[in-house]
PDB file of N, CA and C in Angstrom:
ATOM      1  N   UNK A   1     -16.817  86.012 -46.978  1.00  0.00           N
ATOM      2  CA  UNK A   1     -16.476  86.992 -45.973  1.00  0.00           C
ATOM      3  C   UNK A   1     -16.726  88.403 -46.489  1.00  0.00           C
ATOM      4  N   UNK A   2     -16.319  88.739 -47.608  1.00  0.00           N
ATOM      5  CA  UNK A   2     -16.367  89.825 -48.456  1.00  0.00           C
ATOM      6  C   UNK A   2     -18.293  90.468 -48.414  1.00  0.00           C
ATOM      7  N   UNK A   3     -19.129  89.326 -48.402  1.00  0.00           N
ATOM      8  CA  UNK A   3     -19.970  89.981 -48.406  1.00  0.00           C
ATOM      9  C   UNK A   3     -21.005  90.280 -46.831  1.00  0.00           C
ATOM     10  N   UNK A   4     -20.367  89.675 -45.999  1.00  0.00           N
ATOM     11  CA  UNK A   4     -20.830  89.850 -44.849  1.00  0.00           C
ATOM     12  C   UNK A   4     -20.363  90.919 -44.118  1.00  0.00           C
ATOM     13  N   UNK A   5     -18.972  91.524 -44.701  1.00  0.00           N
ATOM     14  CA  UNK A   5     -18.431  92.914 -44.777  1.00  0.00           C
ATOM     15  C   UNK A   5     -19.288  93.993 -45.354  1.00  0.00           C
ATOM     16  N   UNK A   6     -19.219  93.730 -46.439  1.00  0.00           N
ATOM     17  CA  UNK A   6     -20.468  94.514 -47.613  1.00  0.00           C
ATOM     18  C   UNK A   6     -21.583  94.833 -46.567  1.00  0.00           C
ATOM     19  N   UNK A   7     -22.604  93.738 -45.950  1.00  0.00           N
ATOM     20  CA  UNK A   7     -23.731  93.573 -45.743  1.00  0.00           C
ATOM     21  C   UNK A   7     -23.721  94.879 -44.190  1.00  0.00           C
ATOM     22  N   UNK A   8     -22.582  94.756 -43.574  1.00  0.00           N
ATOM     23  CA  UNK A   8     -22.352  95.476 -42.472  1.00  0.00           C
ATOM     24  C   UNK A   8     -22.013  96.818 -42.527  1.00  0.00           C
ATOM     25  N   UNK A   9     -21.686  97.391 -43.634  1.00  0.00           N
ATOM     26  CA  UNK A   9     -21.512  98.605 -44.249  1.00  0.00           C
ATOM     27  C   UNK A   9     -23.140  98.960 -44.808  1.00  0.00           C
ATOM     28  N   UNK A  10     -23.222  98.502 -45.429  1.00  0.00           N
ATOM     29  CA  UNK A  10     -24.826  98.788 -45.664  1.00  0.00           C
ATOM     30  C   UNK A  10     -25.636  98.747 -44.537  1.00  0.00           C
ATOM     31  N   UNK A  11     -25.521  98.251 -42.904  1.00  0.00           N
ATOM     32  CA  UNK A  11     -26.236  99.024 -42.024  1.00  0.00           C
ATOM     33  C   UNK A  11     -25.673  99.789 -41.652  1.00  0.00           C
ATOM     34  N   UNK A  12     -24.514 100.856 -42.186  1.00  0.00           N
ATOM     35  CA  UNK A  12     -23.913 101.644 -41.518  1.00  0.00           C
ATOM     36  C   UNK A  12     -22.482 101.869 -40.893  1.00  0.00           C
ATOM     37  N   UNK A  13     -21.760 100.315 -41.199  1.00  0.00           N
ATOM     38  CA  UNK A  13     -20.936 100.322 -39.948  1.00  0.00           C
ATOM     39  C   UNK A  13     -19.485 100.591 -41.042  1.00  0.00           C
ATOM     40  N   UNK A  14     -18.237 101.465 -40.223  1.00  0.00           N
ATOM     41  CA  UNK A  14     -16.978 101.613 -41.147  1.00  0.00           C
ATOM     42  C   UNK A  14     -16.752 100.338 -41.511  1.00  0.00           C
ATOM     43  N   UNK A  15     -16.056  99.978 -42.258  1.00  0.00           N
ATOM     44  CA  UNK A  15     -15.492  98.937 -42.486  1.00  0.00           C
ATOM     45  C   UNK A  15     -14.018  98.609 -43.164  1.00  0.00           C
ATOM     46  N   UNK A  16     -13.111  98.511 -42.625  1.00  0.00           N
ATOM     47  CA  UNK A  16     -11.722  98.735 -42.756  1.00  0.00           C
ATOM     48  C   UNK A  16     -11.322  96.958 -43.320  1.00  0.00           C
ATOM     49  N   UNK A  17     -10.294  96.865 -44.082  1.00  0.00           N
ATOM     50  CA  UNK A  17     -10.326  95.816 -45.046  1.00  0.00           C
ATOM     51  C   UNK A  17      -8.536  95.907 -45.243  1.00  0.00           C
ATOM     52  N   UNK A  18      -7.717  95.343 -44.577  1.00  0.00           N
ATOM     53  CA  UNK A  18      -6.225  95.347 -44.703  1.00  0.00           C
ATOM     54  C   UNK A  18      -6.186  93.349 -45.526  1.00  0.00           C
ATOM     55  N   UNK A  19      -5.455  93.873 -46.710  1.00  0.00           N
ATOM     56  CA  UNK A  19      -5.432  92.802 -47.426  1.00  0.00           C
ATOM     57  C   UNK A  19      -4.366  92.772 -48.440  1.00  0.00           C
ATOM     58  N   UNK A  20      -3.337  91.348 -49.110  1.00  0.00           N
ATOM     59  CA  UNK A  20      -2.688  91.734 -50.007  1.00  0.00           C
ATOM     60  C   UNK A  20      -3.218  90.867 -51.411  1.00  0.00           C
ATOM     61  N   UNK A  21      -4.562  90.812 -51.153  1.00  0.00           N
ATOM     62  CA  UNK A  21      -5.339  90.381 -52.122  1.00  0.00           C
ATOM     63  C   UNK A  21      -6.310  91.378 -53.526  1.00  0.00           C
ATOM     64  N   UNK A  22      -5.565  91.834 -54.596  1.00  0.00           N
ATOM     65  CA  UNK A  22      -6.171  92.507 -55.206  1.00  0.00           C
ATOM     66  C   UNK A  22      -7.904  92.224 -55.586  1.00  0.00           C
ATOM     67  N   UNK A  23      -8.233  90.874 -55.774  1.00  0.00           N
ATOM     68  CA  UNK A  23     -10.018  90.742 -56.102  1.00  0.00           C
ATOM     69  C   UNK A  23     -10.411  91.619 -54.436  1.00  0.00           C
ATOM     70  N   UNK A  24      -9.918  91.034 -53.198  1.00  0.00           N
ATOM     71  CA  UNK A  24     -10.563  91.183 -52.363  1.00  0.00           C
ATOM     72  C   UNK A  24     -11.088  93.078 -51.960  1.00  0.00           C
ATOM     73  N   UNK A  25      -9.661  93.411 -52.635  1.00  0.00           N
ATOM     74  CA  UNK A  25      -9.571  95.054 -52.751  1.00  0.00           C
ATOM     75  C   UNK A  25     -10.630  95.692 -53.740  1.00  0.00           C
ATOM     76  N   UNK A  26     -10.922  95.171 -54.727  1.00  0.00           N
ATOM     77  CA  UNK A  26     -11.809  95.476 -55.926  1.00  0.00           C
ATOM     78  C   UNK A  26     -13.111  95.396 -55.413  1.00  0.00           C
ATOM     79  N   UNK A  27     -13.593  94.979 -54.284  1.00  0.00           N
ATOM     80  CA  UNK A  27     -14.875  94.979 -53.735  1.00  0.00           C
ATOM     81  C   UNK A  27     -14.841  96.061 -52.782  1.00  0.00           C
ATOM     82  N   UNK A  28     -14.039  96.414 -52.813  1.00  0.00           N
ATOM     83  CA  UNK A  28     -14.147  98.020 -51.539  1.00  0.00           C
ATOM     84  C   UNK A  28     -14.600  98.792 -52.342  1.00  0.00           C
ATOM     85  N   UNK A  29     -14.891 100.053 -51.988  1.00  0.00           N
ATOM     86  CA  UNK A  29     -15.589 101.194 -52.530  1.00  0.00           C
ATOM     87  C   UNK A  29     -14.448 102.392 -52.195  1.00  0.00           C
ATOM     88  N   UNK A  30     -13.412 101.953 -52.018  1.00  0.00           N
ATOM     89  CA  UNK A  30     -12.178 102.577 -52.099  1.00  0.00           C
ATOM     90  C   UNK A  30     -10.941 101.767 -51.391  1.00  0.00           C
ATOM     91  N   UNK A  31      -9.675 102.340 -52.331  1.00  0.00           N
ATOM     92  CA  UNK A  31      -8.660 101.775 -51.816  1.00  0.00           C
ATOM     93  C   UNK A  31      -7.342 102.821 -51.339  1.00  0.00           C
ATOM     94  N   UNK A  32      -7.019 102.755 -50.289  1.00  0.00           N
ATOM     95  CA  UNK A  32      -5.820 103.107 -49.960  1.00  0.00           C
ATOM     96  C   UNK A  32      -4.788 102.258 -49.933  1.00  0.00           C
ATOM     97  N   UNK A  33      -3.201 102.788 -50.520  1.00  0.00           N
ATOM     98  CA  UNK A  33      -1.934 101.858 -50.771  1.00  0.00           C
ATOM     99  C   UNK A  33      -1.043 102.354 -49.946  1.00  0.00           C
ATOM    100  N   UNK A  34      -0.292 101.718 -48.947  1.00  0.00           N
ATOM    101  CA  UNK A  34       1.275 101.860 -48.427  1.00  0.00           C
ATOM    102  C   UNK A  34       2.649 101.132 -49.297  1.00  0.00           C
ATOM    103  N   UNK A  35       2.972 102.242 -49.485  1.00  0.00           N
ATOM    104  CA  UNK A  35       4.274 101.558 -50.230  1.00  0.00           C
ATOM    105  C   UNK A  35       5.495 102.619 -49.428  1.00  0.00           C
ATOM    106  N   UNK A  36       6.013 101.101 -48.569  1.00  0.00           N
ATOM    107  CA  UNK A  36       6.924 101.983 -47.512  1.00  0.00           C
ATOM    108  C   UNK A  36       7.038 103.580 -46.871  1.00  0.00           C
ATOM    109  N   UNK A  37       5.624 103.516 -46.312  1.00  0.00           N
ATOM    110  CA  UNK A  37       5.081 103.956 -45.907  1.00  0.00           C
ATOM    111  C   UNK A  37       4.589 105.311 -45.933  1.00  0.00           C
ATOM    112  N   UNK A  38       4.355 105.462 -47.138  1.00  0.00           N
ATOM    113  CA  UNK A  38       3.652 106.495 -48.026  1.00  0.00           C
ATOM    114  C   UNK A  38       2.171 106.361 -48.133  1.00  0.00           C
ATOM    115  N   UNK A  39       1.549 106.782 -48.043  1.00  0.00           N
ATOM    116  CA  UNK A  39       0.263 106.619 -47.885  1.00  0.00           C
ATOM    117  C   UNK A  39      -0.302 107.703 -49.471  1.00  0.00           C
ATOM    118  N   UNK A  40      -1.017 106.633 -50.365  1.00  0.00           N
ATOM    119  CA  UNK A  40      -1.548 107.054 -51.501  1.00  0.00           C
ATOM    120  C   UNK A  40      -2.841 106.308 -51.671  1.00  0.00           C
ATOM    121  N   UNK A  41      -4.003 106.859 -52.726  1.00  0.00           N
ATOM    122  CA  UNK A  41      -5.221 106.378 -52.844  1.00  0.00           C
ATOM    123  C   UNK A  41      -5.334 106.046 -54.297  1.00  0.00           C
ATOM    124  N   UNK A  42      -5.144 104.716 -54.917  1.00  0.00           N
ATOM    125  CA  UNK A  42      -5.303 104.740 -55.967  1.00  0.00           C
ATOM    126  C   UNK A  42      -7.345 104.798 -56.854  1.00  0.00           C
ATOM    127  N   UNK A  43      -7.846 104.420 -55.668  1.00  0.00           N
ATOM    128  CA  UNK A  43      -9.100 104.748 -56.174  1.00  0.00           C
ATOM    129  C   UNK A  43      -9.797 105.077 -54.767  1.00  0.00           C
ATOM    130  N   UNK A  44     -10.105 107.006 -54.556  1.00  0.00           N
ATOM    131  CA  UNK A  44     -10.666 107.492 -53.373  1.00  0.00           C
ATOM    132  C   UNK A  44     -11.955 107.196 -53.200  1.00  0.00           C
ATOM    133  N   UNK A  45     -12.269 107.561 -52.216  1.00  0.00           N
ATOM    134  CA  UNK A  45     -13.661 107.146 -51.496  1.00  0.00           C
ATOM    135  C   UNK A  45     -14.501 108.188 -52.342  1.00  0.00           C
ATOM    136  N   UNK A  46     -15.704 107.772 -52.908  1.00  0.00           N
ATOM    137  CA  UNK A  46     -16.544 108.855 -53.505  1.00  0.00           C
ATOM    138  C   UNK A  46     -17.213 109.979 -52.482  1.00  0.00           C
ATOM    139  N   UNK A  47     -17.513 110.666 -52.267  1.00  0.00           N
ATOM    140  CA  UNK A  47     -17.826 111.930 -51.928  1.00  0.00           C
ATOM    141  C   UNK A  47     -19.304 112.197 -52.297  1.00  0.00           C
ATOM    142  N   UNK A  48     -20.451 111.896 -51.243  1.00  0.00           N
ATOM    143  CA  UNK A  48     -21.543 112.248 -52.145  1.00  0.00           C
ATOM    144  C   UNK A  48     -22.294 113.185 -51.055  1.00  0.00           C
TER     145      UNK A  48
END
């Protein structure tokens, strides 16, 4: 699934990924965390 996500981002498309699976998180190209309902980025979206 992970890479048919991937594959759909690479033509372009957002791709939003709600999961409490850390591997599955490690394939994003960024992560945002809620911890009661705080909103923090432990690894931001790169900026290019």
């Amino acid at each position: 699934m992970i890479a048919a996500l991937r594959a759909e981002a690479e033509r372009g498309a957002v791709v939003v990924l709600a999961t409490h699976d850390p591997e599955a998180a490690a394939e994003a190209d960024a992560e945002l965390a809620l911890d009661e309902g705080v909103a923090s980025w432990p690894r931001p979206l790169a900026v290019i």
